[in-house]
PDB file of N, CA and C in Angstrom:
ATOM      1  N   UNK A   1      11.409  -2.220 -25.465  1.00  0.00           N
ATOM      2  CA  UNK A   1      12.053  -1.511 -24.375  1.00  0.00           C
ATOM      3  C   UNK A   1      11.573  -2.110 -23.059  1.00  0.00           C
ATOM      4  N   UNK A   2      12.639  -2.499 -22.441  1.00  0.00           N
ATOM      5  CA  UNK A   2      11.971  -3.084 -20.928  1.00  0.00           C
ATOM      6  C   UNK A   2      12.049  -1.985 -19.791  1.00  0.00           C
ATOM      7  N   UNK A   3      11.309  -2.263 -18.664  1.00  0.00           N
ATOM      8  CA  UNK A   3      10.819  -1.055 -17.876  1.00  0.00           C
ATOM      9  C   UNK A   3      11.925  -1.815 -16.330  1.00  0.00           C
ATOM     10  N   UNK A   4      12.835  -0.768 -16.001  1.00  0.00           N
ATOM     11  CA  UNK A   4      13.878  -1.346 -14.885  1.00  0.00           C
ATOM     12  C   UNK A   4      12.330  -1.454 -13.590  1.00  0.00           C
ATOM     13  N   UNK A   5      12.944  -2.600 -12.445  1.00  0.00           N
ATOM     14  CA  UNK A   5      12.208  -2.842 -11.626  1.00  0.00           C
ATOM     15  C   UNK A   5      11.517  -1.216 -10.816  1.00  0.00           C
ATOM     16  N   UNK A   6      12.139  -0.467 -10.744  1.00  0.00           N
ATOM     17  CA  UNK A   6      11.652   0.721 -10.354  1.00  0.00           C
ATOM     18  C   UNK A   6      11.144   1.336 -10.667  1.00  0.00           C
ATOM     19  N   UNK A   7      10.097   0.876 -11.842  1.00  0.00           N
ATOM     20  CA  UNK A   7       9.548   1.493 -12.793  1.00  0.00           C
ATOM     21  C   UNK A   7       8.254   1.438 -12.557  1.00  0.00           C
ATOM     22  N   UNK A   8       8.211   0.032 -11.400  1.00  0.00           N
ATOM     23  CA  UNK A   8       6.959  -0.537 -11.461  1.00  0.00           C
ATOM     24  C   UNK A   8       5.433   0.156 -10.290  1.00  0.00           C
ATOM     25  N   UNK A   9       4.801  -0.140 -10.409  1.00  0.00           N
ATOM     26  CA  UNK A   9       3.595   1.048  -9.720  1.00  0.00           C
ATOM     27  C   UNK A   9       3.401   0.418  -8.106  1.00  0.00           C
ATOM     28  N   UNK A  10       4.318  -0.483  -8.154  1.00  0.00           N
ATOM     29  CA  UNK A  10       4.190  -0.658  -6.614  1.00  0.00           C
ATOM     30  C   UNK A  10       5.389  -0.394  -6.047  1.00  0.00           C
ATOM     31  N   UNK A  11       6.736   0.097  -6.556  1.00  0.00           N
ATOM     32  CA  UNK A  11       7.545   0.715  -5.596  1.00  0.00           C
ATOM     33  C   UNK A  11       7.567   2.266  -6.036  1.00  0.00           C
ATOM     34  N   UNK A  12       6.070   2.827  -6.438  1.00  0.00           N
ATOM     35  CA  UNK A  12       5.623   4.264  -6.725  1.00  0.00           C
ATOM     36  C   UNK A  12       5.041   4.464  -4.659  1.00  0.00           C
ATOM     37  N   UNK A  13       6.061   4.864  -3.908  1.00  0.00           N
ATOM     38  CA  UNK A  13       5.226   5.252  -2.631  1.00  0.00           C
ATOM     39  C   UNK A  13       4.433   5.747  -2.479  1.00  0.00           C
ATOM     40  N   UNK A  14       3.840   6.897  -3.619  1.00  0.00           N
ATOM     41  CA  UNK A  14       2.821   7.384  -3.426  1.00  0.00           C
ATOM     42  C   UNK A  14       1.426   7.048  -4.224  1.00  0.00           C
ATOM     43  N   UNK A  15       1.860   6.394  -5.197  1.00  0.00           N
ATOM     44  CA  UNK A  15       0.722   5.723  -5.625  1.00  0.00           C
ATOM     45  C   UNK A  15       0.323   4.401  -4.329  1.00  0.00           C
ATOM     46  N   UNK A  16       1.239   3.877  -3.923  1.00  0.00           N
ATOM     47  CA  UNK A  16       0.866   2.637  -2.641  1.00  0.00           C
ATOM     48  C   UNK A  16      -0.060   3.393  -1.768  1.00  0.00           C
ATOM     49  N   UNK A  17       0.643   3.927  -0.985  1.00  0.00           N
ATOM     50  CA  UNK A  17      -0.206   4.897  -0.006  1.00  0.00           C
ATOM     51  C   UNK A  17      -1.749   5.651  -0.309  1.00  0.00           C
ATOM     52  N   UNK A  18      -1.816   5.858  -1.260  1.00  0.00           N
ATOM     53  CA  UNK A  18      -3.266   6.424  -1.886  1.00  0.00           C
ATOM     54  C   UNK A  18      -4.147   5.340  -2.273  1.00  0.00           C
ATOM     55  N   UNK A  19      -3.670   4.190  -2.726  1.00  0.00           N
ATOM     56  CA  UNK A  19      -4.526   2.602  -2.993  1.00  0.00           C
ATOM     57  C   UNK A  19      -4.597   2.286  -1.307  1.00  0.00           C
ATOM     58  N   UNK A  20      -3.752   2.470  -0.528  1.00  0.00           N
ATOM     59  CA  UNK A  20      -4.105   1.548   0.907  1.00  0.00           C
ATOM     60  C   UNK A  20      -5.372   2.718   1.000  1.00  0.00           C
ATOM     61  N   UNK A  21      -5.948   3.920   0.944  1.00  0.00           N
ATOM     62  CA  UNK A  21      -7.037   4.508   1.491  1.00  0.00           C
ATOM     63  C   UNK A  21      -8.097   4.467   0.355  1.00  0.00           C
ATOM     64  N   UNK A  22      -7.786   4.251  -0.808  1.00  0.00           N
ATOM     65  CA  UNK A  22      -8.866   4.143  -1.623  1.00  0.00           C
ATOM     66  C   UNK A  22      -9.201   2.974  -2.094  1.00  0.00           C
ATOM     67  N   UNK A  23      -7.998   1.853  -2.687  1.00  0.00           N
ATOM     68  CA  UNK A  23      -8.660   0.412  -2.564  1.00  0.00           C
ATOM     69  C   UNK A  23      -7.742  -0.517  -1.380  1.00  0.00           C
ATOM     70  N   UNK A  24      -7.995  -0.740  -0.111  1.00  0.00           N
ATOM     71  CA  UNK A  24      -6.834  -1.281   0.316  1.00  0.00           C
ATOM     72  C   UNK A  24      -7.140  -2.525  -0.040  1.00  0.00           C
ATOM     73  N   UNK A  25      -7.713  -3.471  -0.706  1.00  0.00           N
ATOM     74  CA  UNK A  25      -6.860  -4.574  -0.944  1.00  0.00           C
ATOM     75  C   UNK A  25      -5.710  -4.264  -2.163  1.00  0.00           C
ATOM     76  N   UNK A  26      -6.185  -3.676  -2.879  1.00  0.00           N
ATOM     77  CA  UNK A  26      -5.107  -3.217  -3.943  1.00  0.00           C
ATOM     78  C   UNK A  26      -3.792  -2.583  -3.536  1.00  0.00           C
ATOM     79  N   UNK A  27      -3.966  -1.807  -2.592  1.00  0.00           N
ATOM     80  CA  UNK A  27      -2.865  -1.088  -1.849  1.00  0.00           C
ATOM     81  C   UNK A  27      -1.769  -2.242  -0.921  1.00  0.00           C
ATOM     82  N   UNK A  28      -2.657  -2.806  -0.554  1.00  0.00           N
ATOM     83  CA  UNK A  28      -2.117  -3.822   0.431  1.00  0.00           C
ATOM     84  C   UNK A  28      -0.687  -5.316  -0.647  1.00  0.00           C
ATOM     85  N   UNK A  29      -1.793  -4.876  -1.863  1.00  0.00           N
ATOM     86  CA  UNK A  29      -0.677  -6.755  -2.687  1.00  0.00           C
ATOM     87  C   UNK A  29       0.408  -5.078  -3.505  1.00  0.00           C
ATOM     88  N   UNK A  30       0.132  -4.550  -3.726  1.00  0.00           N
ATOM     89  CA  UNK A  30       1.479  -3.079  -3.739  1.00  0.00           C
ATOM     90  C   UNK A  30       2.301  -3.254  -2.602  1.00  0.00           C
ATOM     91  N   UNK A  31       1.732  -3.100  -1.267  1.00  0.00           N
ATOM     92  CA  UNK A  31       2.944  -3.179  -0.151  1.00  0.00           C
ATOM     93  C   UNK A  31       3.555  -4.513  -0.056  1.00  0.00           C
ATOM     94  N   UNK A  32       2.524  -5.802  -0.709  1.00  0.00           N
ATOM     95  CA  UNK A  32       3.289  -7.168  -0.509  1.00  0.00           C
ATOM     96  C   UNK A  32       4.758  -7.330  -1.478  1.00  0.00           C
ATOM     97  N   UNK A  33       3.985  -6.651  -3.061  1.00  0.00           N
ATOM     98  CA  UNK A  33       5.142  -6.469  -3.854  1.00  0.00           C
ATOM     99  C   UNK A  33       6.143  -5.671  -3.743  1.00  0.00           C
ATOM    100  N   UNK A  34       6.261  -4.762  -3.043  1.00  0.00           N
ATOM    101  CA  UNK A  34       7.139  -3.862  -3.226  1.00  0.00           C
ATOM    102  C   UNK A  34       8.577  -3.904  -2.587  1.00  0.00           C
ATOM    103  N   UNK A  35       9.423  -3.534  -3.351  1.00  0.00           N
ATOM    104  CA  UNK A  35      10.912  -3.842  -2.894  1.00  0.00           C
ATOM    105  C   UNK A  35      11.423  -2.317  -2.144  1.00  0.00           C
ATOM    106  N   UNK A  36      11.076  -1.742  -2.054  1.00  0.00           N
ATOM    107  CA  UNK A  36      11.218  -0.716  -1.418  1.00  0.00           C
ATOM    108  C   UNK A  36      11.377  -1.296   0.359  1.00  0.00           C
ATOM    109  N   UNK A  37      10.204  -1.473   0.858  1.00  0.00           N
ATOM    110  CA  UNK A  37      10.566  -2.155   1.808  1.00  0.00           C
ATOM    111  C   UNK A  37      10.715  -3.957   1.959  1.00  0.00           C
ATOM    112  N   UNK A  38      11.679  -3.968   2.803  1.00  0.00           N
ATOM    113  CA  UNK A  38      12.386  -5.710   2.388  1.00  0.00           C
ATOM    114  C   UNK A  38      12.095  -6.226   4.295  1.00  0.00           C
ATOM    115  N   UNK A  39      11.840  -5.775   5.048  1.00  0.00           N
ATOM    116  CA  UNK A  39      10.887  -6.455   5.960  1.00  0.00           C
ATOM    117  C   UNK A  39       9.286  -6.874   5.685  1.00  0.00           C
ATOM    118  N   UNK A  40       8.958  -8.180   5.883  1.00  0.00           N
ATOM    119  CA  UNK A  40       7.601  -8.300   6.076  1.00  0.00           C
ATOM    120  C   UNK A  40       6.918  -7.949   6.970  1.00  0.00           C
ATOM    121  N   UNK A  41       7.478  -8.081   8.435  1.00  0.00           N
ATOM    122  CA  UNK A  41       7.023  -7.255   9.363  1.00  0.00           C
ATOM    123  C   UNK A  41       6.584  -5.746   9.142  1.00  0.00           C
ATOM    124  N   UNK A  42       7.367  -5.146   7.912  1.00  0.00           N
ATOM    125  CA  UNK A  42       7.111  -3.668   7.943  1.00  0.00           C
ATOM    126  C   UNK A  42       5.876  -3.590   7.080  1.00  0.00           C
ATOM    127  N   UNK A  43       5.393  -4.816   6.235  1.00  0.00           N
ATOM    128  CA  UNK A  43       4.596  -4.618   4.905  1.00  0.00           C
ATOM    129  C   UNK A  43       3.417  -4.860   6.100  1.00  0.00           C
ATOM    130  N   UNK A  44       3.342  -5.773   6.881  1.00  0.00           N
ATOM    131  CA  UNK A  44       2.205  -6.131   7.557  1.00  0.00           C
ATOM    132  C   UNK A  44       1.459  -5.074   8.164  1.00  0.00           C
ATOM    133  N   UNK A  45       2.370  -4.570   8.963  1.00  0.00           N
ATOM    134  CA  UNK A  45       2.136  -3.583   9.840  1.00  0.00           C
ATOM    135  C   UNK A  45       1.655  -2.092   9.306  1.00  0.00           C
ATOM    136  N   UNK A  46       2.269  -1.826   7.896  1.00  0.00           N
ATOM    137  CA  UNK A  46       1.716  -0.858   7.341  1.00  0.00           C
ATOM    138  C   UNK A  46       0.650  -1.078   6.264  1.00  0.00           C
ATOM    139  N   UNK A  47       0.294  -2.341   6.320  1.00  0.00           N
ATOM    140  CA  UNK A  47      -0.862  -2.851   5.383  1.00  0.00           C
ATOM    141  C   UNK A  47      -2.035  -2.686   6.962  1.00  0.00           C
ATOM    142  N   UNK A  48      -1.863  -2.871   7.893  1.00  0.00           N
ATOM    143  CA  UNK A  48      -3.007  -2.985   8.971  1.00  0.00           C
ATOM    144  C   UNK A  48      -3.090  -1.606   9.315  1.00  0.00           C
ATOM    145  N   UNK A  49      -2.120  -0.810   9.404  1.00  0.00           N
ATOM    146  CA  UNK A  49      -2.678   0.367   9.682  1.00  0.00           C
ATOM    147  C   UNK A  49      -3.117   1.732   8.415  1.00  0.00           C
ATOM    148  N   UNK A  50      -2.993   1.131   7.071  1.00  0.00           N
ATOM    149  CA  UNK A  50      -4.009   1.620   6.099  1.00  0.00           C
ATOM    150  C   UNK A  50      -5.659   0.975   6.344  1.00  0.00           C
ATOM    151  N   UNK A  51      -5.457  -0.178   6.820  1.00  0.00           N
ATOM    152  CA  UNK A  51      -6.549  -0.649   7.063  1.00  0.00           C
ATOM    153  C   UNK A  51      -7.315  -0.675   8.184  1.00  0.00           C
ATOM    154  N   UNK A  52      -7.074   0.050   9.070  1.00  0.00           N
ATOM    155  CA  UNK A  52      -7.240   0.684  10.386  1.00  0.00           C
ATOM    156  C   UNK A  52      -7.975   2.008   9.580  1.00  0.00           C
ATOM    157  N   UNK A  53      -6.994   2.573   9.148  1.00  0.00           N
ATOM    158  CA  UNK A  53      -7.336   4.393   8.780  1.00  0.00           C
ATOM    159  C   UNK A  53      -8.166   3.901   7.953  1.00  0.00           C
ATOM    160  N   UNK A  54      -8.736   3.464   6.789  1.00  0.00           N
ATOM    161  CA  UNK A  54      -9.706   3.220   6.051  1.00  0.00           C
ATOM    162  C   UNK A  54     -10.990   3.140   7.298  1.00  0.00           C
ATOM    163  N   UNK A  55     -11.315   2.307   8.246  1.00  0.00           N
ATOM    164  CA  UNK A  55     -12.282   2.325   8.479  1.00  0.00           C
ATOM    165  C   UNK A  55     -12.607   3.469   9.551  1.00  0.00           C
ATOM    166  N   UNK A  56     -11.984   3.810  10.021  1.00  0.00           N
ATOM    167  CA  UNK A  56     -11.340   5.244  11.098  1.00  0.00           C
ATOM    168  C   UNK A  56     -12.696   6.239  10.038  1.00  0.00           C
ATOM    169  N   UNK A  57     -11.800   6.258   8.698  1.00  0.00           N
ATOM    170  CA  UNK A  57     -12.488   7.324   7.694  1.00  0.00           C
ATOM    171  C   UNK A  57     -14.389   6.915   7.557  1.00  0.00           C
ATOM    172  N   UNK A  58     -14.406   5.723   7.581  1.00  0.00           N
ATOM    173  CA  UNK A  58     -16.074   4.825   7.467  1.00  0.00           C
ATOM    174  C   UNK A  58     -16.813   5.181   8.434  1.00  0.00           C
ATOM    175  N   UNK A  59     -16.341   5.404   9.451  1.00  0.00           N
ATOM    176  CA  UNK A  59     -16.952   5.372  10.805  1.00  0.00           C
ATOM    177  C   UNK A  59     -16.962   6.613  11.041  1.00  0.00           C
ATOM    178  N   UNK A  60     -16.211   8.068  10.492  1.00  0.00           N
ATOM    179  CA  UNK A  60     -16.457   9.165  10.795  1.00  0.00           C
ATOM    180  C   UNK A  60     -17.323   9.775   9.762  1.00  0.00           C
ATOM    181  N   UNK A  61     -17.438   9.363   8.320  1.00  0.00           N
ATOM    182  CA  UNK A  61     -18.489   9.508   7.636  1.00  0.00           C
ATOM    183  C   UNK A  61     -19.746   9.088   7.524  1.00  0.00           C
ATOM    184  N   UNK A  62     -20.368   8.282   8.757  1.00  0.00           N
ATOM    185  CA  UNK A  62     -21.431   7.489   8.848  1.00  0.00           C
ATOM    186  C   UNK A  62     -21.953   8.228  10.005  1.00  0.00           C
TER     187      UNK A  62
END
């Protein structure tokens, strides 16, 4: 049985979004793969600002 492209755990938005704050490099090659969004500009920009809020979170727990 093959699994249709939408099946796959990187156009899961909410699994993406929860890897950009808990592993963002992992979160980040999810937003590279994902067909959900089809700008790179949009993958960039929302790969830097998980990675913004990740350390936002570092710096208020320290």
């Amino acid at each position: 049985m093959e699994r249709d492209n939408n099946d796959k755990w990187y156009n899961n938005s909410t699994i993406v979004d929860t890897l950009l704050f808990l592993l963002p490099p992992v979160g980040m090659y999810g937003l590279y793969k994902t067909e959900r969004l089809k700008s790179n500009i949009n993958k960039v920009l929302y790969g830097f600002l998980g990675f913004i809020s990740l350390l936002m979170v570092v710096i208020y727990l320290t």
